[in-house]
Protein backbone atom coordinates (compact mmCIF):
# COMPACT_ATOMS: atom_id res chain seq x y z
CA UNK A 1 -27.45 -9.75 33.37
CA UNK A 2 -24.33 -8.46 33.62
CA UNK A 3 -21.82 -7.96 30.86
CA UNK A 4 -19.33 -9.92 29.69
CA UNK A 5 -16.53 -7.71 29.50
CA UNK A 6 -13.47 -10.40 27.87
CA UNK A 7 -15.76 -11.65 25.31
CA UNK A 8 -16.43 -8.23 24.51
CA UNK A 9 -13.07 -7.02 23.85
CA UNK A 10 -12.42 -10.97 21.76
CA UNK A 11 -15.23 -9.42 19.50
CA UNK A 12 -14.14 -6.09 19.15
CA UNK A 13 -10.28 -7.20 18.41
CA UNK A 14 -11.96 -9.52 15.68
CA UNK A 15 -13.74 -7.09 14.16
CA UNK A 16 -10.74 -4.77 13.79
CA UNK A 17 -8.49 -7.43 12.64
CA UNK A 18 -11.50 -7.92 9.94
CA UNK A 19 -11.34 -4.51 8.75
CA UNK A 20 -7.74 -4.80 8.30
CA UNK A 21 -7.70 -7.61 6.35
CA UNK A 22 -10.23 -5.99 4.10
CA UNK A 23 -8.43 -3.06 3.70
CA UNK A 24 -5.24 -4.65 2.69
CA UNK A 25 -5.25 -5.48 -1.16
CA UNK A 26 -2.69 -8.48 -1.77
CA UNK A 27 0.70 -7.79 -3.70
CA UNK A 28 0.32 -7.77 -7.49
CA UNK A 29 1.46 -10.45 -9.69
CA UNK A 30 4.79 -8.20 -11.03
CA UNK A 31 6.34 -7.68 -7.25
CA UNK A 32 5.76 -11.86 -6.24
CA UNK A 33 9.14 -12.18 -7.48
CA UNK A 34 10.76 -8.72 -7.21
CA UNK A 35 12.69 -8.36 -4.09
CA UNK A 36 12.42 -4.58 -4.52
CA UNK A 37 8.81 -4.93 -3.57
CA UNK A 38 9.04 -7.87 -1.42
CA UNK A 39 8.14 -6.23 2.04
CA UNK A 40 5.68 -3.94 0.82
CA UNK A 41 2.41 -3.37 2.23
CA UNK A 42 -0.43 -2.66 -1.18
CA UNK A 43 -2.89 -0.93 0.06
CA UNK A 44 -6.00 -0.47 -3.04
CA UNK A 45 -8.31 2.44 -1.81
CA UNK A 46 -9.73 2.60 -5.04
CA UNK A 47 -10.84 -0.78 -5.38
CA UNK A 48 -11.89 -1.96 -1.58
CA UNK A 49 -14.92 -4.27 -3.44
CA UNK A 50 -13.15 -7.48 -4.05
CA UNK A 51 -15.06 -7.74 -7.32
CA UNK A 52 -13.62 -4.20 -8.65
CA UNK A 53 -10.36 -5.60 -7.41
CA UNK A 54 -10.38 -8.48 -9.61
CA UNK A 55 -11.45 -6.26 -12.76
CA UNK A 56 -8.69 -4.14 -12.62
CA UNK A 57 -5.63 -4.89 -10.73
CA UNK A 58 -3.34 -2.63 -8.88
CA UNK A 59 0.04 -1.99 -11.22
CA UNK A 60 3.23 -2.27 -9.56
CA UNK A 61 4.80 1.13 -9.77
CA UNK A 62 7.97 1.47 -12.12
CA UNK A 63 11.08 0.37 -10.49
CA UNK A 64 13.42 2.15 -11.81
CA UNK A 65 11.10 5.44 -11.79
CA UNK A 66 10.57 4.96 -8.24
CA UNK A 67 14.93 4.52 -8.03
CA UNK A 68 15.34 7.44 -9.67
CA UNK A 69 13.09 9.50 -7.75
CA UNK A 70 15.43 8.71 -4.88
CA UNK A 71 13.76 5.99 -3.22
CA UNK A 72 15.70 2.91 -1.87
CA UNK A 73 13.52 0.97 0.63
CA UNK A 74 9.74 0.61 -0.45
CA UNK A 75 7.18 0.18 2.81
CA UNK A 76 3.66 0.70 0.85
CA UNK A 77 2.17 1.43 -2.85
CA UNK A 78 -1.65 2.71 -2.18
CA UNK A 79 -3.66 3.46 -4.99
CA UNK A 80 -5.97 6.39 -4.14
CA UNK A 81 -8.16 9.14 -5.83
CA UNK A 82 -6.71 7.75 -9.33
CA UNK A 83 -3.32 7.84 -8.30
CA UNK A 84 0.10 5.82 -7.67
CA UNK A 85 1.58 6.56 -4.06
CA UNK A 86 4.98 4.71 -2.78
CA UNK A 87 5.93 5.68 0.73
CA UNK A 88 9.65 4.16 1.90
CA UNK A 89 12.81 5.78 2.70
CA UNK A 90 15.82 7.45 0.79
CA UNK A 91 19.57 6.87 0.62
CA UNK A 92 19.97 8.67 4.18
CA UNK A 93 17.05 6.98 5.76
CA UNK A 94 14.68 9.98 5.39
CA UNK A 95 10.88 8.97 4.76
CA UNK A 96 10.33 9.95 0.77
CA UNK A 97 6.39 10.49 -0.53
CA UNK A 98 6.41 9.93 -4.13
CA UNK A 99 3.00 10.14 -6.39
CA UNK A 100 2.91 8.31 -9.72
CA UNK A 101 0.19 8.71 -12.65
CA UNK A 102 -2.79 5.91 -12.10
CA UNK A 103 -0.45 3.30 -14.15
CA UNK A 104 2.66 3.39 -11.68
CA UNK A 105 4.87 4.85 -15.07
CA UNK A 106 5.41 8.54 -14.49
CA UNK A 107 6.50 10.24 -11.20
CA UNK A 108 4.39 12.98 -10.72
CA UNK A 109 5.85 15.01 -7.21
CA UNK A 110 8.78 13.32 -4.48
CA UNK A 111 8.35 14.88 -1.49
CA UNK A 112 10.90 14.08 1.82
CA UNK A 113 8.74 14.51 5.10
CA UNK A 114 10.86 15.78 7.66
């Protein structure tokens, strides 16, 4: 029997669309109505079990910490290993790192990848 070789790419393409989906944690309740954090991707590494999700919600980072740290445009907020981190772009368009403590309160390090 040969394969069939369309179906088989239609299966793999919905399995990695799956896996995205998964990954993707939805926007917290705080940024539904900020437009600061409208067109930001969340992205919960710490909680990828929907249950754990539900038990304890991503925060939405400080906005005016994550202003002052430089930042104007916001593209993602991933929780990971315990901590905050907001990825977007400064004043001048550079891309701008910036790590908060595990409630989104206190910038920890800002760091411009050039």
């Amino acid at each position: 029997m040969k394969p069939n070789i369309p179906f088989m790419i239609l299966a793999l393409a919905c399995g990695a669309a799956a896996t995205v989906a998964i990954a993707a944690a939805p926007a917290p309740e705080g940024a539904a109505n900020d437009p600061f954090w409208s067109q930001v991707h969340w992205d919960d590494d710490d909680n990828d079990d929907f249950r754990q999700r539900a038990a304890t919600p991503m925060p939405v980072p400080d906005t005016d910490a994550v202003r002052r740290a430089g930042m104007t445009v916001v593209h993602e907020v991933e929780r990971d290993d315990g901590l905050i981190e907001v990825e977007g772009l400064d004043a001048d368009g550079r891309e701008l790192d910036i790590k908060m403590d595990a409630q989104g309160l206190r910038v920890i390090s800002i760091r411009h990848d050039d």
